[in-house]
C-alpha atoms as a PDB file:
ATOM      1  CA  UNK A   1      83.769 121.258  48.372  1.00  0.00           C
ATOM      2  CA  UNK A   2      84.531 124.302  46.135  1.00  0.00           C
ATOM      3  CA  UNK A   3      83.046 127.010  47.511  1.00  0.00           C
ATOM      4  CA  UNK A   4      82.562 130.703  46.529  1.00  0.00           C
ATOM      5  CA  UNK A   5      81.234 133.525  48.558  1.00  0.00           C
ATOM      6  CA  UNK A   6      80.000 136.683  46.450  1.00  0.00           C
ATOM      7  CA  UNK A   7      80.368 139.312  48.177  1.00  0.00           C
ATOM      8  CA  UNK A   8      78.864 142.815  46.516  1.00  0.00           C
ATOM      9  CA  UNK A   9      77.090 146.541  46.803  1.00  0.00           C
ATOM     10  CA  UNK A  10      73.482 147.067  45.791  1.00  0.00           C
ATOM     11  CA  UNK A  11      72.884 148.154  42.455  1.00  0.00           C
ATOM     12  CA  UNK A  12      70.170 150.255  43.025  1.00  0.00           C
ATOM     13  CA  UNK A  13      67.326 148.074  41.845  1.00  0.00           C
ATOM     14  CA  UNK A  14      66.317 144.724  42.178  1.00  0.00           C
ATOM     15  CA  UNK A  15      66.292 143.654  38.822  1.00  0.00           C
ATOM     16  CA  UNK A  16      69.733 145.406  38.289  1.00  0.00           C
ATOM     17  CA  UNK A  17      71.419 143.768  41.470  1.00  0.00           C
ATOM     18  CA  UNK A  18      69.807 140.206  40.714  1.00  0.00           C
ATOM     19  CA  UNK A  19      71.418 140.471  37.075  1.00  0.00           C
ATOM     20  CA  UNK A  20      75.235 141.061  38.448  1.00  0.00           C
ATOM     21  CA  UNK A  21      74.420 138.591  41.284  1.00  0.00           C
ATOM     22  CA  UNK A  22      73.901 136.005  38.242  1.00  0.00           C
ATOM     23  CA  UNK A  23      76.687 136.837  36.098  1.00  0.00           C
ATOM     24  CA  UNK A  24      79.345 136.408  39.282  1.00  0.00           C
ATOM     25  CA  UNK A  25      77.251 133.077  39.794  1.00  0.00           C
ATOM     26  CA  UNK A  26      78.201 132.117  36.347  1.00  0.00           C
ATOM     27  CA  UNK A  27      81.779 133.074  36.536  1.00  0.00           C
ATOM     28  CA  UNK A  28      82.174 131.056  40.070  1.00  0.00           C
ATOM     29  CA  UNK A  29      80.843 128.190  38.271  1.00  0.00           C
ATOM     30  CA  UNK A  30      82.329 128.329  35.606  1.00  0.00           C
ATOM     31  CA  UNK A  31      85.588 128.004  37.598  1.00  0.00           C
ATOM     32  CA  UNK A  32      83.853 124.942  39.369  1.00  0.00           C
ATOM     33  CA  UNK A  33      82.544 126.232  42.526  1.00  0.00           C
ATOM     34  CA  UNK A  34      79.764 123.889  43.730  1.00  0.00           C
ATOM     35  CA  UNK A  35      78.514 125.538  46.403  1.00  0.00           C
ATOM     36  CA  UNK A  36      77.606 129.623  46.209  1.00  0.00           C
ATOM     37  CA  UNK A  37      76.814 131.286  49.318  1.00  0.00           C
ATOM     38  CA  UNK A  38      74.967 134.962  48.897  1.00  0.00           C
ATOM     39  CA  UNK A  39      75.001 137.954  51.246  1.00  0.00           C
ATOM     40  CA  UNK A  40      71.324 138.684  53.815  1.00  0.00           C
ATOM     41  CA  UNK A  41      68.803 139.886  51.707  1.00  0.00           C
ATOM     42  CA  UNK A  42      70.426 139.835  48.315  1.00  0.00           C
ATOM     43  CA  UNK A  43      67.676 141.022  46.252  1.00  0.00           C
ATOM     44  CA  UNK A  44      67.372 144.303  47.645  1.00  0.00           C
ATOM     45  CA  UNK A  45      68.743 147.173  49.682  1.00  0.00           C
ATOM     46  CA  UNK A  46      69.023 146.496  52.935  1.00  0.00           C
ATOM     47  CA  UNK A  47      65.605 147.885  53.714  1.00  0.00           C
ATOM     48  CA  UNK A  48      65.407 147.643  57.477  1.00  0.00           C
ATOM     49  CA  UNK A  49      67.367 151.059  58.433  1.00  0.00           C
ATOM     50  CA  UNK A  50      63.792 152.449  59.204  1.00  0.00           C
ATOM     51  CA  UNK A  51      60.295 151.589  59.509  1.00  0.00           C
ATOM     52  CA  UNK A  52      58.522 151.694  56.448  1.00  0.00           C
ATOM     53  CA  UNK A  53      55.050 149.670  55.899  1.00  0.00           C
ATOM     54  CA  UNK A  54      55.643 149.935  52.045  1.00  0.00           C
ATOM     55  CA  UNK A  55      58.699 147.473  52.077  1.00  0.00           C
ATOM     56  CA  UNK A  56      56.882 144.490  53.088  1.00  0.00           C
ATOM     57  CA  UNK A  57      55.533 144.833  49.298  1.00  0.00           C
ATOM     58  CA  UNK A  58      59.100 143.459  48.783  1.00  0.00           C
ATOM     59  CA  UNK A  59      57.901 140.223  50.034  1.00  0.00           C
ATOM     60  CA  UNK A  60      55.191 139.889  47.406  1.00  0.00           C
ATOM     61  CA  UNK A  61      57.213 137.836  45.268  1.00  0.00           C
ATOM     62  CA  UNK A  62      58.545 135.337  47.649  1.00  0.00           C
ATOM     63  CA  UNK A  63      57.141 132.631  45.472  1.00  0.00           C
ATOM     64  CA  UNK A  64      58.594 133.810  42.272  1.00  0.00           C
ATOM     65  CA  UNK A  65      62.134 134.552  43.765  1.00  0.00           C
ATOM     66  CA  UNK A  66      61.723 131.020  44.703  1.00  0.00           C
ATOM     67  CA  UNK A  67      61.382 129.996  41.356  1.00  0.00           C
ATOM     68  CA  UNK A  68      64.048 131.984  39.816  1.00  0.00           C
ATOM     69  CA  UNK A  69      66.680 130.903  42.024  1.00  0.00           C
ATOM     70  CA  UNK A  70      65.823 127.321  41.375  1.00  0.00           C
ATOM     71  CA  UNK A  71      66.381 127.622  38.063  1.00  0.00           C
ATOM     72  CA  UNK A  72      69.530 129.487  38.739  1.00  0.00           C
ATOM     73  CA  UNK A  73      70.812 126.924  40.876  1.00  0.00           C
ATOM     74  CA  UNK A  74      69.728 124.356  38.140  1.00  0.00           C
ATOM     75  CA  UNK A  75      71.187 126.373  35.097  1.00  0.00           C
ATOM     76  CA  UNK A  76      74.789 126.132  36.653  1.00  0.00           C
ATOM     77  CA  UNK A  77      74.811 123.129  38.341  1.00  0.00           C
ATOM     78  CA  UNK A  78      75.087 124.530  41.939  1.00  0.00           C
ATOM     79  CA  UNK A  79      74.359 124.195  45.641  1.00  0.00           C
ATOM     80  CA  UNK A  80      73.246 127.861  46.108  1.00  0.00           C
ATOM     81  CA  UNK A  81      72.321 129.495  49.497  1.00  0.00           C
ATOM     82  CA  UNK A  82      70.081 132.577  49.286  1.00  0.00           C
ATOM     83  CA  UNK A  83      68.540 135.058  51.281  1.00  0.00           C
ATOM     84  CA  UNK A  84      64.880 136.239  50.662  1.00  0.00           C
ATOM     85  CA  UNK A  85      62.103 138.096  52.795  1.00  0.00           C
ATOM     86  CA  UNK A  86      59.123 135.764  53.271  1.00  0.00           C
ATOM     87  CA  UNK A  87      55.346 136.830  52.911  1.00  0.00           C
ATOM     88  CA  UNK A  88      54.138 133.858  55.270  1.00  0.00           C
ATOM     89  CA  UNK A  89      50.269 135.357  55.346  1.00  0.00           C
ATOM     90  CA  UNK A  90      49.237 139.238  56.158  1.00  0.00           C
ATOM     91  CA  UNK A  91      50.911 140.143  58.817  1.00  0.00           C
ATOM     92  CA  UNK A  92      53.455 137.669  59.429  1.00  0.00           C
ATOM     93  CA  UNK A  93      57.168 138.051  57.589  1.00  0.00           C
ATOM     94  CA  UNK A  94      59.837 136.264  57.606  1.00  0.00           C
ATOM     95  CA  UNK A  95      63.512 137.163  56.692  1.00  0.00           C
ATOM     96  CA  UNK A  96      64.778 133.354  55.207  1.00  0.00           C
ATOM     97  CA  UNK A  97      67.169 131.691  53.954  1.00  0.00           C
ATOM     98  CA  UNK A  98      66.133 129.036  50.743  1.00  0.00           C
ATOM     99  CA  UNK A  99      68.905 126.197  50.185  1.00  0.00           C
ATOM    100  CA  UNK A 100      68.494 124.979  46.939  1.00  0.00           C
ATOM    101  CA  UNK A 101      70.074 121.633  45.007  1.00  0.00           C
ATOM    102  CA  UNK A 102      72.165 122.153  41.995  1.00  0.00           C
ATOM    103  CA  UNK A 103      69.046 120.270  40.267  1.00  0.00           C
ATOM    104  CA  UNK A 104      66.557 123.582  41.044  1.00  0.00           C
ATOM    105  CA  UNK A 105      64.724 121.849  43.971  1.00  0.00           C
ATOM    106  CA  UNK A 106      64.022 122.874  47.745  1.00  0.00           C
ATOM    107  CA  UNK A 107      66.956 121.323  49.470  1.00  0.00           C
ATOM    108  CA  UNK A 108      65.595 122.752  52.972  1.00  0.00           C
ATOM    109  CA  UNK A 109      65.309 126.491  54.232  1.00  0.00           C
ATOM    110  CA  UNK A 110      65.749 128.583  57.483  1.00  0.00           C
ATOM    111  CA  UNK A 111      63.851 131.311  58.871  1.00  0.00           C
ATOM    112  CA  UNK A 112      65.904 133.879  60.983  1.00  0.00           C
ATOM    113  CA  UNK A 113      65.441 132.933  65.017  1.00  0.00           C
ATOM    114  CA  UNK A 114      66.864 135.969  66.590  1.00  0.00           C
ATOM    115  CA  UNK A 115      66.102 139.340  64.923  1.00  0.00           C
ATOM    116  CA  UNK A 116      67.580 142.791  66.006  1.00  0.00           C
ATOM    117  CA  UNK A 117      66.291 146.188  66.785  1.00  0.00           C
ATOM    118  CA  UNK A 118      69.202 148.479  66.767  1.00  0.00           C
ATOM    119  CA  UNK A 119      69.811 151.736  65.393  1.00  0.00           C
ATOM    120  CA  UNK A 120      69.806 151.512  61.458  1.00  0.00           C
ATOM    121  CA  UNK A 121      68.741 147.344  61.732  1.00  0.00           C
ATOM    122  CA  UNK A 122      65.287 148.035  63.034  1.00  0.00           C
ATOM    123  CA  UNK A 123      64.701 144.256  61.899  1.00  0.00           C
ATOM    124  CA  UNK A 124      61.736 143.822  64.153  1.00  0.00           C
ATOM    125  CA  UNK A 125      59.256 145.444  62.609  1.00  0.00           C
ATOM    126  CA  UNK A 126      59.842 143.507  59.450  1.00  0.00           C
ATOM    127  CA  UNK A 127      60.709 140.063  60.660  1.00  0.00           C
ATOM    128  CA  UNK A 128      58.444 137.608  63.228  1.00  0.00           C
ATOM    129  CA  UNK A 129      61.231 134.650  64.835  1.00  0.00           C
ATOM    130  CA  UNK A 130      61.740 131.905  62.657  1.00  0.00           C
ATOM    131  CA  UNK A 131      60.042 128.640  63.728  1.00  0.00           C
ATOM    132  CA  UNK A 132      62.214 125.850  61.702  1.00  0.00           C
ATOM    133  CA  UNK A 133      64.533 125.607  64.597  1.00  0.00           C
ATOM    134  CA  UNK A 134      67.900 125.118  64.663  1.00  0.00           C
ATOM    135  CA  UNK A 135      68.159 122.253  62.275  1.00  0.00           C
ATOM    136  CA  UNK A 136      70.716 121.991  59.384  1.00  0.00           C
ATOM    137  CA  UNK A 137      69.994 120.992  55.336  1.00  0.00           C
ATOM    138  CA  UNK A 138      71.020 118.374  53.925  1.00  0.00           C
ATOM    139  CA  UNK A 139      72.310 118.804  50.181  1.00  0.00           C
ATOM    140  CA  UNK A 140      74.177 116.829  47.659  1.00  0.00           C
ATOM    141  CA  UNK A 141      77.250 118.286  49.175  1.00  0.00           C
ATOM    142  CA  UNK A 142      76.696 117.414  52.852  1.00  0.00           C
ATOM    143  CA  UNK A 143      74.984 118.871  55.640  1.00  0.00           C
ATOM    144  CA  UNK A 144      74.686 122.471  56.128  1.00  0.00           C
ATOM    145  CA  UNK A 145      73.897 124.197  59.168  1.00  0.00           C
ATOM    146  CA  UNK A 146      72.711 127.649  57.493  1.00  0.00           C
ATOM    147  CA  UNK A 147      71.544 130.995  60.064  1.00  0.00           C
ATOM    148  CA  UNK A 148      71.717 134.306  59.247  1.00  0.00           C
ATOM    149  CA  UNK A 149      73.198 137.595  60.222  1.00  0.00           C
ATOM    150  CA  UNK A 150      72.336 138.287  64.309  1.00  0.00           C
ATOM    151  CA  UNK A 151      72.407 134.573  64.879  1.00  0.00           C
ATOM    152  CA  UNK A 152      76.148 134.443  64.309  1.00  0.00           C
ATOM    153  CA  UNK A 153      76.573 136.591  68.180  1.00  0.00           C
ATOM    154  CA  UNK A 154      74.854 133.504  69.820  1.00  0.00           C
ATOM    155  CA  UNK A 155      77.030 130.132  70.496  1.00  0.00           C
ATOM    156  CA  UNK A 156      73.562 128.285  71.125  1.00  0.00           C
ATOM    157  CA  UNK A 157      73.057 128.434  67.626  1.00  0.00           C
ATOM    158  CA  UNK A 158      75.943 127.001  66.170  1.00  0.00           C
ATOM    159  CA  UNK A 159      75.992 124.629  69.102  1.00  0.00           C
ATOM    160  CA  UNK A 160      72.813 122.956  68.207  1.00  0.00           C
ATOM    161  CA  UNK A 161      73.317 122.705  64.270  1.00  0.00           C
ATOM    162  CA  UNK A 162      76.486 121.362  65.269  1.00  0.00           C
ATOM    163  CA  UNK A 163      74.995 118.617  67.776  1.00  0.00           C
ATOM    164  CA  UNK A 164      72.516 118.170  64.573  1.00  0.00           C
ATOM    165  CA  UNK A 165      75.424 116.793  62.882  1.00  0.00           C
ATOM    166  CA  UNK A 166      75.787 120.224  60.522  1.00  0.00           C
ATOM    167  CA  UNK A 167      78.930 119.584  58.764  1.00  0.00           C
ATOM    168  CA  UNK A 168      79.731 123.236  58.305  1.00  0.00           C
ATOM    169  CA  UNK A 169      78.226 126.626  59.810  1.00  0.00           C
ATOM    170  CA  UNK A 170      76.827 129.173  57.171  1.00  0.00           C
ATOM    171  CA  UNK A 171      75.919 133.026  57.886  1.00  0.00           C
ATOM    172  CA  UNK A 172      74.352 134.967  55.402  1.00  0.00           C
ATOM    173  CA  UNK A 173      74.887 138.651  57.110  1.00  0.00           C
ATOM    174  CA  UNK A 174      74.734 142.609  56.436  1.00  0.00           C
ATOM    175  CA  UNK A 175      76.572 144.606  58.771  1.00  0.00           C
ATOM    176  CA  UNK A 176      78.253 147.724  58.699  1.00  0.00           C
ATOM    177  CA  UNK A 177      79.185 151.084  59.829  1.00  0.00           C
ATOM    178  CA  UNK A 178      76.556 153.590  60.880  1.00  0.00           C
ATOM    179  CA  UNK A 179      77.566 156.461  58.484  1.00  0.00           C
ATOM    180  CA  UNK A 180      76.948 160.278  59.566  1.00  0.00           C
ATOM    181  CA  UNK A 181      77.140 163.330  57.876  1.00  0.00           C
ATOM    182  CA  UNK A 182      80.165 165.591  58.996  1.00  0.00           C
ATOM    183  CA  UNK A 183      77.652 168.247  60.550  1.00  0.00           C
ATOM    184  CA  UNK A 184      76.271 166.250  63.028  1.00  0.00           C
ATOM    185  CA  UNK A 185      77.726 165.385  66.297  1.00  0.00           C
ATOM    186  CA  UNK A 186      75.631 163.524  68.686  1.00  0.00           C
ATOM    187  CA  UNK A 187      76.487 161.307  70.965  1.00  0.00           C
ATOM    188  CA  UNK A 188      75.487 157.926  68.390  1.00  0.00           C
ATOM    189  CA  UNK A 189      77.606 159.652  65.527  1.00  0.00           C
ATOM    190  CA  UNK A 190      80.630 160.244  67.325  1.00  0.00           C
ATOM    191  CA  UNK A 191      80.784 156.773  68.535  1.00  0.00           C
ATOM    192  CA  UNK A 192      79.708 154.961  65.929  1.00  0.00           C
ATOM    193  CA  UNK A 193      82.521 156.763  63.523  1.00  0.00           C
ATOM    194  CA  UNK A 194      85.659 156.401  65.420  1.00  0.00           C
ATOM    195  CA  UNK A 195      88.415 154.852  63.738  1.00  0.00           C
ATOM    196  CA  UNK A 196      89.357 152.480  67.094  1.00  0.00           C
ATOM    197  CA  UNK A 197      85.225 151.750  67.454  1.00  0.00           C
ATOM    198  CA  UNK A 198      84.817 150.228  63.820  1.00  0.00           C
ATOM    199  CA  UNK A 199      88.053 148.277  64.191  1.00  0.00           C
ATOM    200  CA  UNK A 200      86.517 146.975  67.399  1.00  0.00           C
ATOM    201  CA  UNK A 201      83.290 145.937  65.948  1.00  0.00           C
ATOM    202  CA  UNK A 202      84.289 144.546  63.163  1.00  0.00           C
ATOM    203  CA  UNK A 203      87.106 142.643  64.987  1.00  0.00           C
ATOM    204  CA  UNK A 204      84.055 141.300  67.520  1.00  0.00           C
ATOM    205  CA  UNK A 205      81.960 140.151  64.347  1.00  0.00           C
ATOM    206  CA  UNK A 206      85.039 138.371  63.258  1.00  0.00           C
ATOM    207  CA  UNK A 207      86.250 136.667  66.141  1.00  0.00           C
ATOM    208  CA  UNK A 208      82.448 135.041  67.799  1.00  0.00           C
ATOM    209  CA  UNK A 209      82.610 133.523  64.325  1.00  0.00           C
ATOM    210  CA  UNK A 210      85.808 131.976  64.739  1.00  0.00           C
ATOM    211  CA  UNK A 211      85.292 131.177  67.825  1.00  0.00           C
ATOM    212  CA  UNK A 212      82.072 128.922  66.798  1.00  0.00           C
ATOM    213  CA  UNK A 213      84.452 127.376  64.413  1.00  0.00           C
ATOM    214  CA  UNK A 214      86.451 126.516  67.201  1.00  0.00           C
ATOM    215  CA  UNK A 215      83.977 125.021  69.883  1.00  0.00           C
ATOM    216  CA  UNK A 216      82.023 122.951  66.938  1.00  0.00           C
ATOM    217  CA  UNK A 217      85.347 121.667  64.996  1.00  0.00           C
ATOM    218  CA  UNK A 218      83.772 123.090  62.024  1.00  0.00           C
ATOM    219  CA  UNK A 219      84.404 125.107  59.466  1.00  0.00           C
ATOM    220  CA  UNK A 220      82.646 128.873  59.119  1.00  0.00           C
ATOM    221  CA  UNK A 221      81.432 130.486  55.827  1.00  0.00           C
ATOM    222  CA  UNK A 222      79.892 134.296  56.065  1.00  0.00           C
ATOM    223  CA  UNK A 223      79.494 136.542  53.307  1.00  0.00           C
ATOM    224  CA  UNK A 224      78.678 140.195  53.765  1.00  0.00           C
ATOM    225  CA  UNK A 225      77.291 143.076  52.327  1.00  0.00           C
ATOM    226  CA  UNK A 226      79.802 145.936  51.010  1.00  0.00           C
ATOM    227  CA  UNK A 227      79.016 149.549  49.857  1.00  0.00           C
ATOM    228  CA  UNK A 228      77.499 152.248  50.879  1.00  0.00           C
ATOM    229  CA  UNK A 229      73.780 152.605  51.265  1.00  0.00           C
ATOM    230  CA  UNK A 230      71.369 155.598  51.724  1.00  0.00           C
ATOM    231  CA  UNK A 231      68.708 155.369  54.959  1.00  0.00           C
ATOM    232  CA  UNK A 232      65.405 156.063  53.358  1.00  0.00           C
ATOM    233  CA  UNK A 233      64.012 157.929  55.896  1.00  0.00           C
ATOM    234  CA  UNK A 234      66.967 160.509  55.608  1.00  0.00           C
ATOM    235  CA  UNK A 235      66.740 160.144  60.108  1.00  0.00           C
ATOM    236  CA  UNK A 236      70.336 158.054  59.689  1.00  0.00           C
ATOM    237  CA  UNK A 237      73.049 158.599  56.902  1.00  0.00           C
ATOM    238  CA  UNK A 238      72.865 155.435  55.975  1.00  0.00           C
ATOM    239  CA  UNK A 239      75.372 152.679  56.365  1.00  0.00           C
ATOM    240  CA  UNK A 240      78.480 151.437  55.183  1.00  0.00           C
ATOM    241  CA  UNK A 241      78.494 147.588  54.782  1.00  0.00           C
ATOM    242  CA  UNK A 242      82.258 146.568  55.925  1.00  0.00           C
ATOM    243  CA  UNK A 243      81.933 143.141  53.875  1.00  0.00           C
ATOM    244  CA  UNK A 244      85.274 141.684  55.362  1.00  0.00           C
ATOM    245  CA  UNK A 245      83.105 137.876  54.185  1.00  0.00           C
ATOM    246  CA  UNK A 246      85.568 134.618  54.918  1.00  0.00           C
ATOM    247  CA  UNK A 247      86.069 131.075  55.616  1.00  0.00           C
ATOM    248  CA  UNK A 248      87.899 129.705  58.873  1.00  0.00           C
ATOM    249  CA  UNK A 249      88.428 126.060  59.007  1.00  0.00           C
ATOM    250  CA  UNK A 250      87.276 124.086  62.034  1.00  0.00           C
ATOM    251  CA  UNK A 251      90.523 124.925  64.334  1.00  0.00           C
ATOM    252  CA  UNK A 252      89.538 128.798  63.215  1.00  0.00           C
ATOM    253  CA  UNK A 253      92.649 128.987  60.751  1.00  0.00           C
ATOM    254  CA  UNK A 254      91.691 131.546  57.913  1.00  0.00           C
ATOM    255  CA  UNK A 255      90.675 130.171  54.868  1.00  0.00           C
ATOM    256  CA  UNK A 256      90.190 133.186  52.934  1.00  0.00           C
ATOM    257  CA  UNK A 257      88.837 136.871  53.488  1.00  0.00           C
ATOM    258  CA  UNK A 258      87.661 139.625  51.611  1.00  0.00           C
ATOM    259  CA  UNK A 259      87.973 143.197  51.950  1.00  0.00           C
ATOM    260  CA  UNK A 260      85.691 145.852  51.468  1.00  0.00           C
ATOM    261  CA  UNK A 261      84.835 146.005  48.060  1.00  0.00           C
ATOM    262  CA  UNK A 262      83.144 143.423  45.761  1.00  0.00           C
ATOM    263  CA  UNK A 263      84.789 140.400  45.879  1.00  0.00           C
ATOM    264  CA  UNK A 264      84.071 136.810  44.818  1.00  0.00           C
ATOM    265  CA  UNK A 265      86.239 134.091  46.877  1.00  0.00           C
ATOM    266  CA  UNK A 266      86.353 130.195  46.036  1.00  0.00           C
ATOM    267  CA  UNK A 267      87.913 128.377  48.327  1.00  0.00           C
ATOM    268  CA  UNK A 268      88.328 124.486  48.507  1.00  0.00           C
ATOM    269  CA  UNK A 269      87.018 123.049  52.259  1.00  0.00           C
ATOM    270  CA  UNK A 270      87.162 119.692  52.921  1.00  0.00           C
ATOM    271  CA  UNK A 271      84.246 118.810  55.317  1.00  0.00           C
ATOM    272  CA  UNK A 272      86.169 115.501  56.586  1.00  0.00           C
ATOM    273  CA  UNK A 273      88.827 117.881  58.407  1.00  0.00           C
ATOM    274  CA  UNK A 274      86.152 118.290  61.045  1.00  0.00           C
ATOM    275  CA  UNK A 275      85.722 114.789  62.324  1.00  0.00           C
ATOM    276  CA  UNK A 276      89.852 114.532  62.245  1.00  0.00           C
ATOM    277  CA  UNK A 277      89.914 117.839  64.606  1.00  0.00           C
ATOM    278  CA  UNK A 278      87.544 116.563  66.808  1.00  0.00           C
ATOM    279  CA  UNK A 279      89.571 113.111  67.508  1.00  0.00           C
ATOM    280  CA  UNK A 280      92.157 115.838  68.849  1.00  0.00           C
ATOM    281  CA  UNK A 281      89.927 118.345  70.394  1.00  0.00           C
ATOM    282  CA  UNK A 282      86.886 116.305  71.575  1.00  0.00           C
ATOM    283  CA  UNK A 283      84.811 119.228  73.104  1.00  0.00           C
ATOM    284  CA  UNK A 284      81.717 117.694  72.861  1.00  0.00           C
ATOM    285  CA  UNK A 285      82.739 114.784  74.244  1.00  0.00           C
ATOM    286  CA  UNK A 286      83.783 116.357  77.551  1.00  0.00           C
ATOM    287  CA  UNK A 287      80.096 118.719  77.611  1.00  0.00           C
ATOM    288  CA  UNK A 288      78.863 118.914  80.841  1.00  0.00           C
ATOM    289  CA  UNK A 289      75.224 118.338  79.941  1.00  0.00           C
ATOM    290  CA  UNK A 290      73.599 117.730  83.063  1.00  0.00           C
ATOM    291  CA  UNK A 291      74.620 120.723  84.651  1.00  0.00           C
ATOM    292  CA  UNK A 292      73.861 123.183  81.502  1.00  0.00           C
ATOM    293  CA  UNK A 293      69.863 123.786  82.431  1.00  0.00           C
ATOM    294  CA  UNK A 294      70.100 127.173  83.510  1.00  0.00           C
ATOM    295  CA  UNK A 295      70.540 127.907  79.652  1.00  0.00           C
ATOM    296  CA  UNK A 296      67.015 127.609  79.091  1.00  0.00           C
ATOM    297  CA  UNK A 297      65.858 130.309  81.394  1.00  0.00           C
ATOM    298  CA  UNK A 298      66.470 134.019  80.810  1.00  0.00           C
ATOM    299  CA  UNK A 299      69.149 135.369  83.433  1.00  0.00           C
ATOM    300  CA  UNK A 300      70.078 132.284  85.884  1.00  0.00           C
ATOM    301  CA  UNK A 301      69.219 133.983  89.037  1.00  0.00           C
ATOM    302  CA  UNK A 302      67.516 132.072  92.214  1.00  0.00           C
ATOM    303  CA  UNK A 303      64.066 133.457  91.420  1.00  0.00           C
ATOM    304  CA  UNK A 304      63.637 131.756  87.664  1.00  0.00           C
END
């Protein structure tokens, strides 16, 4: 399966990032990529670094981004995974991803289960929790277990699209570095913008992902954001998407991996590796299941 991952900055409008999304779609299939994976929320800026009622108008045109990237996916012949914010009915938005078949159609989608509320990803007042479940798409390629962004910290996750039968794990994502102006010096700035902090968090984002590779003997596609983008309400600097997008195979060997610029990778995975690493490492063979229910309460203390 031939696989690219664009990886790239916001352009400053939609209609200007949409039209270089396109023309790196063209080039990756033109050099026979089948499936294209794009980064959380492709369309826009990331919008979420403050609370602004005026960017739900972004989801207006759910339906018609549905229809463009149909025909996108149709025009080049592609498996393509995208990222759109939903307008479900007033009041209730959700930040999904649309699978689509290289013919245009609906292969499946996903709506984003767990949703942040952090400095600069104040996701929660944009996003209500998905309600598709954990449950992968199937394609003309095989099946895909697609989540997005804040899912990728949880091993429940990948578990469950892997016990689904998901043949590979997919993570749209934006994530960055909180960027500060030299001038200020509080305590979140001075964290935040140490050299050994941003290795560290970017090394954590990294390795859980490998890690699910690992545990689910499958293999791991993320694409990221890159460049730097302004915070609207001027409270935060803004951040600096780290990009850093790759593949790991299912015994977490790396694939491929960007750096922090714009980037396009293809890389070639072979979705039958999986079953052979599992003949060798047969972790879910040896699951414990009967003594796993304190995962469905909240803290596993006496008191439930």
């Amino acid at each position: 399966m031939k696989t690219a991952l664009i990886q790239q900055r916001y352009y400053g409008t939609k209609s200007k990032t949409i039209e270089a999304t396109v023309l790196k779609i063209a080039d990756a299939a033109e050099k026979g990529a089948q499936l294209i994976v794009l980064q959380e929320l492709h369309q826009n800026e990331y919008f979420c670094q403050s609370e602004d009622t005026a960017f739900f108008d972004y989801a207006e045109s759910f339906e018609e981004d549905m229809k463009f990237w149909g025909e996108t996916a149709k025009q080049y012949g592609v498996v393509l995974v995208t990222s759109l914010f939903e307008k479900r009915t007033a009041g209730i938005y959700h930040n999904t991803a649309v699978v689509f078949e290289k013919d245009g159609s609906v292969a499946g989608k996903y709506r984003k289960m767990h949703i942040p509320d952090d400095p600069g990803y104040y996701e929660k007042f944009y996003f209500t929790p998905g309600d598709t479940g954990f449950e992968p798409i199937d394609t003309s390629l095989g099946r895909l277990g697609v989540l997005i962004c804040w899912d990728q910290w949880y091993p429940e996750a990948a578990r469950i699209m892997a016990l689904k039968g998901a043949q590979a794990l997919i993570y749209p994502t934006a994530i960055g570095y909180l960027e500060c102006p030299e001038d200020r010096t509080d305590e979140l700035c001075e964290k935040e913008n140490t050299p050994e902090e941003k290795r560290k968090m970017r090394e954590a984002w990294i390795s859980v992902q490998r890690g699910h590779a690992v545990a689910n003997g499958l293999p791991v596609i993320t694409v990221n954001r890159v460049g730097s983008e302004k915070d609207a309400s001027g409270i935060l600097e803004g951040i600096r998407f780290w990009g850093n997008s790759f593949v790991f195979g299912p015994q977490g060997e790396c694939l491929a991996q960007a750096g922090e610029e714009e980037e396009t990778i293809i890389v070639d995975i072979d979705l039958r590796t999986g079953e052979e690493v599992r003949k060798i490492w047969p972790f879910l063979r040896d699951r414990r299941i009967e003594s796993y229910g304190c995962l469905q309460k909240r803290f596993c203390d006496e008191k439930a």
